[in-house]
Every structure is written in structure tokens, then in C-alpha cells.
C-alpha atoms as a PDB file:
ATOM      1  CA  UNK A   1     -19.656 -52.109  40.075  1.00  0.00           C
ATOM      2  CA  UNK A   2     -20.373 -55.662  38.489  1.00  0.00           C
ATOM      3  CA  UNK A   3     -21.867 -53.657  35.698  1.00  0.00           C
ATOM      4  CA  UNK A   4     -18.872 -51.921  34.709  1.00  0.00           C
ATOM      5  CA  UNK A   5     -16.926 -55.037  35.063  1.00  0.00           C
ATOM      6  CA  UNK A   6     -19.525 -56.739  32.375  1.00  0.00           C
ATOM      7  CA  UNK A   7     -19.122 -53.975  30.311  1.00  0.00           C
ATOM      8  CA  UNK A   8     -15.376 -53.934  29.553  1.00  0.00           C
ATOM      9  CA  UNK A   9     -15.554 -57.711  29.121  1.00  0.00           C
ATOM     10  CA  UNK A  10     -18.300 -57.204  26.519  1.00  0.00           C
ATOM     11  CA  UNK A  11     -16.361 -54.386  25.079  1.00  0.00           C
ATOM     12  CA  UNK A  12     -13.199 -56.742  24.871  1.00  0.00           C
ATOM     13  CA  UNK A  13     -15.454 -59.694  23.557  1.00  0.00           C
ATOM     14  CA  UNK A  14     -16.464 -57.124  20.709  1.00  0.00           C
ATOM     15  CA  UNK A  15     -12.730 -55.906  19.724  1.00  0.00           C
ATOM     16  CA  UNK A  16     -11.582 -59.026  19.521  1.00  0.00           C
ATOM     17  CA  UNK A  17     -14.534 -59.879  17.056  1.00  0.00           C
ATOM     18  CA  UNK A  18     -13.843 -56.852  15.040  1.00  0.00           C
ATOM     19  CA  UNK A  19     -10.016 -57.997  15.084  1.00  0.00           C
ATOM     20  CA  UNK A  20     -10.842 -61.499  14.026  1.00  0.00           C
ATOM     21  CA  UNK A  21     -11.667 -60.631  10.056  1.00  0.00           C
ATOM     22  CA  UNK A  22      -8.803 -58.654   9.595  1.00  0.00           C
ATOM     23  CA  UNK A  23      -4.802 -60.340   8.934  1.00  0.00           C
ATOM     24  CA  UNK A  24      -3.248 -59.072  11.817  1.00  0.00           C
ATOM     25  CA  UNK A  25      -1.136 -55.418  11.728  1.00  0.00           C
ATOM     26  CA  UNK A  26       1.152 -54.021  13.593  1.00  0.00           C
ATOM     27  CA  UNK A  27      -0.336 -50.642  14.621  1.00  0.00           C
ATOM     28  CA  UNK A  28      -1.644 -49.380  11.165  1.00  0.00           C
ATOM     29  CA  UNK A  29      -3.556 -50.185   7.721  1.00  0.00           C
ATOM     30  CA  UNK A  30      -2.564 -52.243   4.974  1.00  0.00           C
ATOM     31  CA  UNK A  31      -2.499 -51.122   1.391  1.00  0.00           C
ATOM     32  CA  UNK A  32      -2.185 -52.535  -1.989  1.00  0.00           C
ATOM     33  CA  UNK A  33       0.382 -51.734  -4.161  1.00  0.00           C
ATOM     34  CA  UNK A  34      -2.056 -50.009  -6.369  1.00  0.00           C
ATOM     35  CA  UNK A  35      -2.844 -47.896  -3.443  1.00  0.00           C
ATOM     36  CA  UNK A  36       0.411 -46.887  -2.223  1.00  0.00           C
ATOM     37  CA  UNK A  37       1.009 -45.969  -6.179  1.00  0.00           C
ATOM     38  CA  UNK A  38      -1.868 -43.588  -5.971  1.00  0.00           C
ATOM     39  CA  UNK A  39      -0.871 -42.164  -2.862  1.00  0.00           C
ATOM     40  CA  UNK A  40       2.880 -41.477  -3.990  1.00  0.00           C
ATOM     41  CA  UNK A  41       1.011 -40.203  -7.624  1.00  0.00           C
ATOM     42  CA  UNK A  42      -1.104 -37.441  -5.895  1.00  0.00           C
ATOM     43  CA  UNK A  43       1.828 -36.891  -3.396  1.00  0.00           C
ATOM     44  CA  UNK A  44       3.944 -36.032  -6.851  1.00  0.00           C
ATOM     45  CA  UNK A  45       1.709 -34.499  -8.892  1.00  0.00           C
ATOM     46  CA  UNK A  46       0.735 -31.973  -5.847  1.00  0.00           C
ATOM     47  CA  UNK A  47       4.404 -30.924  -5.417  1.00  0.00           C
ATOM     48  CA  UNK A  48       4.989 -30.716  -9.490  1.00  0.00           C
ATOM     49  CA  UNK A  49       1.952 -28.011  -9.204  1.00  0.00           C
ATOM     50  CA  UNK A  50       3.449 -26.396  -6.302  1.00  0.00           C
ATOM     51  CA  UNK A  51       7.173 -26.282  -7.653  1.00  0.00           C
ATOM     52  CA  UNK A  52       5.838 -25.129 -11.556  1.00  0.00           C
ATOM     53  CA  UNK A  53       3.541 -22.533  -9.556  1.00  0.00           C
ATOM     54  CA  UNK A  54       6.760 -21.302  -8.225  1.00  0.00           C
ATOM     55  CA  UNK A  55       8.587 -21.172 -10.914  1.00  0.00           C
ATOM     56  CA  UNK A  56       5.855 -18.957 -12.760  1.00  0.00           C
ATOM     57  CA  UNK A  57       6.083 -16.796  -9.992  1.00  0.00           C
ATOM     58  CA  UNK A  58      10.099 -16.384  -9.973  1.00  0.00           C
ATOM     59  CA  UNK A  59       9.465 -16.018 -14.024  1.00  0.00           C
ATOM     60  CA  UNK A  60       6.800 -12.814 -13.699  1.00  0.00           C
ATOM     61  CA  UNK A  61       9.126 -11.497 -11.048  1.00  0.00           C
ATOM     62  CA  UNK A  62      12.259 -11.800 -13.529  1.00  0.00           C
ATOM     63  CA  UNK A  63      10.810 -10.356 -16.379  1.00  0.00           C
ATOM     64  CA  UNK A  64       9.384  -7.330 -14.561  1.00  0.00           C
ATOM     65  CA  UNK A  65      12.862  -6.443 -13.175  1.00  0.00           C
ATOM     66  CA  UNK A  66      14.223  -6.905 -16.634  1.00  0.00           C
ATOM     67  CA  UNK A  67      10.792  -4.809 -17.469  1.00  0.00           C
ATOM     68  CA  UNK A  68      11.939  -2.071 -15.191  1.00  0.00           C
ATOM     69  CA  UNK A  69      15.546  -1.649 -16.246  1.00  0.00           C
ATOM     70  CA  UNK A  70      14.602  -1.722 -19.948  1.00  0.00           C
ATOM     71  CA  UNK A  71      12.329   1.238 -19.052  1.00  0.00           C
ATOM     72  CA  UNK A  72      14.330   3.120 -16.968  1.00  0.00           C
ATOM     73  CA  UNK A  73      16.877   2.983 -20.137  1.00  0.00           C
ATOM     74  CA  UNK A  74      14.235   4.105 -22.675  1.00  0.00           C
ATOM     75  CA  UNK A  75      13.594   7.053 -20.283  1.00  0.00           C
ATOM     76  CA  UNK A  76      17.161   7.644 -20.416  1.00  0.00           C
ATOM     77  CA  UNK A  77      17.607   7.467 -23.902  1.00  0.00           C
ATOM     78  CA  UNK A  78      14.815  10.047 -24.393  1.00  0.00           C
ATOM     79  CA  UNK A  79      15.984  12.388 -21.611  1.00  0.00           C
ATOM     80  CA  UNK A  80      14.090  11.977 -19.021  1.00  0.00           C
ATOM     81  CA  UNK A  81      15.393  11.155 -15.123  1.00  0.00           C
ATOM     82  CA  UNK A  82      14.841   7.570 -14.368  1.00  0.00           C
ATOM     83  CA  UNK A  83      12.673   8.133 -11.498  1.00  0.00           C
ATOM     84  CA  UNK A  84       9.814   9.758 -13.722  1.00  0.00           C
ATOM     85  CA  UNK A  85       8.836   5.306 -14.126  1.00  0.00           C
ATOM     86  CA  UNK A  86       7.573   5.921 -10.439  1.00  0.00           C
ATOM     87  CA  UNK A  87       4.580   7.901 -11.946  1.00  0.00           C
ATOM     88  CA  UNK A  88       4.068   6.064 -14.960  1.00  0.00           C
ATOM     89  CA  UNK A  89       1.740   3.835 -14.984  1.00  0.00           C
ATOM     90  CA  UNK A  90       3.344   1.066 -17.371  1.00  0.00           C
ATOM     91  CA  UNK A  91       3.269  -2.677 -17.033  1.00  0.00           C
ATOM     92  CA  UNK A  92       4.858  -3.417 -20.445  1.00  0.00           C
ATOM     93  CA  UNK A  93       6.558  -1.563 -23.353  1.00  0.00           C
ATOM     94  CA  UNK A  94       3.536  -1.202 -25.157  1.00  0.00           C
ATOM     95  CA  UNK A  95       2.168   0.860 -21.564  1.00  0.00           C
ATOM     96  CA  UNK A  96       5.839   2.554 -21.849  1.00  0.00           C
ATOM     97  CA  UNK A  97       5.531   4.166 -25.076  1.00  0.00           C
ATOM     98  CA  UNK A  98       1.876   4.682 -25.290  1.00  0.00           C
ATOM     99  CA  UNK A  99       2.743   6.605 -21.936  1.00  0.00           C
ATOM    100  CA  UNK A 100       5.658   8.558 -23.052  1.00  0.00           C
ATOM    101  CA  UNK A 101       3.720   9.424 -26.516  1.00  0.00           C
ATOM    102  CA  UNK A 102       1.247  11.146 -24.288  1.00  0.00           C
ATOM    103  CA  UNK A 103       4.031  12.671 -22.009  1.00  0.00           C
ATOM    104  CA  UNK A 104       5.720  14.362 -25.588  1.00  0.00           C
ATOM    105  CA  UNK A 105       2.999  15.579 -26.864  1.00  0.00           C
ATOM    106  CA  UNK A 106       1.469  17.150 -23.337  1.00  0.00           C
ATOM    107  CA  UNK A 107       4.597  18.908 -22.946  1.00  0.00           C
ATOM    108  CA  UNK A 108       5.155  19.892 -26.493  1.00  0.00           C
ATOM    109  CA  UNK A 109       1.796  21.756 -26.692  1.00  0.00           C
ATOM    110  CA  UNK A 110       2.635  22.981 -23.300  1.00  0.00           C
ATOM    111  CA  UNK A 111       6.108  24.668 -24.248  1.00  0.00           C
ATOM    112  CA  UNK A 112       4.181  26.038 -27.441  1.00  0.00           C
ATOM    113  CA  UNK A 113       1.686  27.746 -25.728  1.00  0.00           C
ATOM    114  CA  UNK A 114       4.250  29.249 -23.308  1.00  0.00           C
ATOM    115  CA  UNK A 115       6.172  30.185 -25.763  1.00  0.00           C
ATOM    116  CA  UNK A 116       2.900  32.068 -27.214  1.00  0.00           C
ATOM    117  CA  UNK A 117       2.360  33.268 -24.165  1.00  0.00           C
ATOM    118  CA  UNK A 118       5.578  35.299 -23.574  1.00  0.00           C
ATOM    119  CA  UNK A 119       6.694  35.761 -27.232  1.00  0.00           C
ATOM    120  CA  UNK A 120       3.579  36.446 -29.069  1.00  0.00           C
ATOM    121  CA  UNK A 121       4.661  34.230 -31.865  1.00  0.00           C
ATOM    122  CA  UNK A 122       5.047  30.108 -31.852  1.00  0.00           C
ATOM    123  CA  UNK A 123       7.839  28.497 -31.275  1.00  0.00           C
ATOM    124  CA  UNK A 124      10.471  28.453 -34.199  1.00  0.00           C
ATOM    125  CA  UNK A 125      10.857  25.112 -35.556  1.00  0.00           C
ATOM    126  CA  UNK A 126      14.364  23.920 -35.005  1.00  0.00           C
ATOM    127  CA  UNK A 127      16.072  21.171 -37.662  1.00  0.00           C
ATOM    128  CA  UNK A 128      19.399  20.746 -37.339  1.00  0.00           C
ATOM    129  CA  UNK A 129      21.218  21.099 -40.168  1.00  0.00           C
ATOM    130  CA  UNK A 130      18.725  23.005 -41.734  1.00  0.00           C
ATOM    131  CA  UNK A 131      18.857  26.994 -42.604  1.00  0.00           C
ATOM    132  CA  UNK A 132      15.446  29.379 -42.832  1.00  0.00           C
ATOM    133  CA  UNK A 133      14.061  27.537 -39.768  1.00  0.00           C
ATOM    134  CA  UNK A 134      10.652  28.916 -39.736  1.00  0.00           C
ATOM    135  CA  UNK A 135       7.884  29.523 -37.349  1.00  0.00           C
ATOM    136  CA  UNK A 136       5.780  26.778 -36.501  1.00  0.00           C
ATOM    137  CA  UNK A 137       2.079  27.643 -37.572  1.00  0.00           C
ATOM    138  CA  UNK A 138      -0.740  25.293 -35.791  1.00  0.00           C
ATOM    139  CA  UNK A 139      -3.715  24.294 -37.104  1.00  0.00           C
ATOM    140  CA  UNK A 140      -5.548  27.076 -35.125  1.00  0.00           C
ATOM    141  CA  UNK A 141      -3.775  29.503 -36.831  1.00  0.00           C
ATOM    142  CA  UNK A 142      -4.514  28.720 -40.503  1.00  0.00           C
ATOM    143  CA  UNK A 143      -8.279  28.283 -39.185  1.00  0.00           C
ATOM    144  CA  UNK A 144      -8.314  31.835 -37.110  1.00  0.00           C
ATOM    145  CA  UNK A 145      -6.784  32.761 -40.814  1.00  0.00           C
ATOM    146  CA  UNK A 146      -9.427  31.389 -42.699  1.00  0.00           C
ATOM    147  CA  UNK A 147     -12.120  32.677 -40.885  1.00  0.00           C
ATOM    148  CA  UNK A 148     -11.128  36.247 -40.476  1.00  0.00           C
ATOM    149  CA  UNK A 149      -9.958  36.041 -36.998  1.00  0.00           C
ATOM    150  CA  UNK A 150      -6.796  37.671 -35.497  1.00  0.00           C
ATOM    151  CA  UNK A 151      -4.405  35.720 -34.863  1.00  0.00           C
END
């Protein structure tokens, strides 16, 4: 038991040496000013990066809502329902019309060849305006034509 008795005083002996070198605090660290400025300047320059990171995100979320309603007017405008954007793949405008292009011209050769189909004979083309509408002759045609081939 005398040990442990020595042992605390020793330990005591040694924190007050450690103590001794230092100004005395009251429960913490000191710091320079040019410390404390650092400390503040990381403090601020992590919560600028936080708040602009933020802001970017609010930004990408605005301008694909604006995105969105500009498409589902476009779709609109050409005659299509509004929900037809749910199976687009489109991220921009650019995406949007390259999309739609390939929409048009999918179902335009579609309708032709149904027309075909039941009528015998392409589809008429239609200008408003415009008397002696005539048929619409494709490319296959004038080659079936050219080559002999009935058409």
C-alpha cells in the first residue's frame, strides 16, 4: 500500500513539473492571434464551400424544372400529350429535339407504310393552300422504277 501512496506523489511531483513551463490556463490552450485567424479562416472558407455547393445544387434543380416545363410546352406546341417527356430520354433541348426529330420521322414512315399497306398507293401529300396535291413517291419507288421492278 506504501507503493501506491509513492506513486501518486511521484505522479503529482511530475504534473506539477509539466505545469511549471507553461503560463498558467484556466482549463484549456492558448493561441496566438495568428492562430485563432487561421482557425476562424478554415472555419469560413469550409462553410463558403458548403453554402456555394448548395447553391449549385438549388441552381441544377431550378433549371431542370424550368427544363421540364419548356419541354412539356414544345411537346404541346407540336401535338403531342405532355406526358410522352416521361419516355423521352432528354436532359436538354438539344436531347428534346434530336428526340422528337427521331419521333417525326419514325412515325411518318410508319403512317406511310400503313397507308401502303391498306391503300396500295402512298400517302397523298397534303399542302394547304395548295391544289393538285399529289402522291408522295419515295425513293424506293423511283429505284423499283429504274430497275424494272413493280412497284
Amino acid at each position: 500500500m506504501s507503493e501506491m501512496i509513492t506513486n501518486a506523489n511521484t505522479d503529482n511531483a511530475n504534473t506539477g513539473a509539466d505545469n511549471a513551463g507553461n503560463t498558467p490556463t484556466q482549463g484549456g490552450k492558448t493561441f496566438t492571434q495568428d492562430q485563432v485567424n487561421a482557425i476562424v479562416g478554415e472555419r469560413l472558407q469550409k462553410e463558403r464551400q458548403k453554402s456555394e455547393a448548395d447553391i449549385v445544387i438549388r441552381e441544377q434543380k431550378l433549371n431542370q424544372r424550368e427544363f421540364l416545363l419548356t419541354a412539356k410546352n414544345t411537346l404541346r406546341d407540336r401535338g403531342y400529350p405532355a406526358d410522352l417527356l416521361d419516355v423521352l430520354k432528354c436532359t436538354d433541348s438539344e436531347s428534346l429535339d434530336k428526340a422528337l426529330g427521331i419521333l417525326e420521322n419514325n412515325l411518318g414512315a410508319m403512317h406511310r407504310n400503313h397507308v401502303i399497306k391498306t391503300t396500295g398507293k402512298p400517302p397523298a401529300i397534303v399542302i394547304p393552300g395548295v391544289t393538285g396535291n399529289r402522291p408522295m413517291v419515295s425513293p424506293d419507288t423511283e429505284i423499283r422504277k429504274a430497275m424494272g421492278l413493280p412497284t
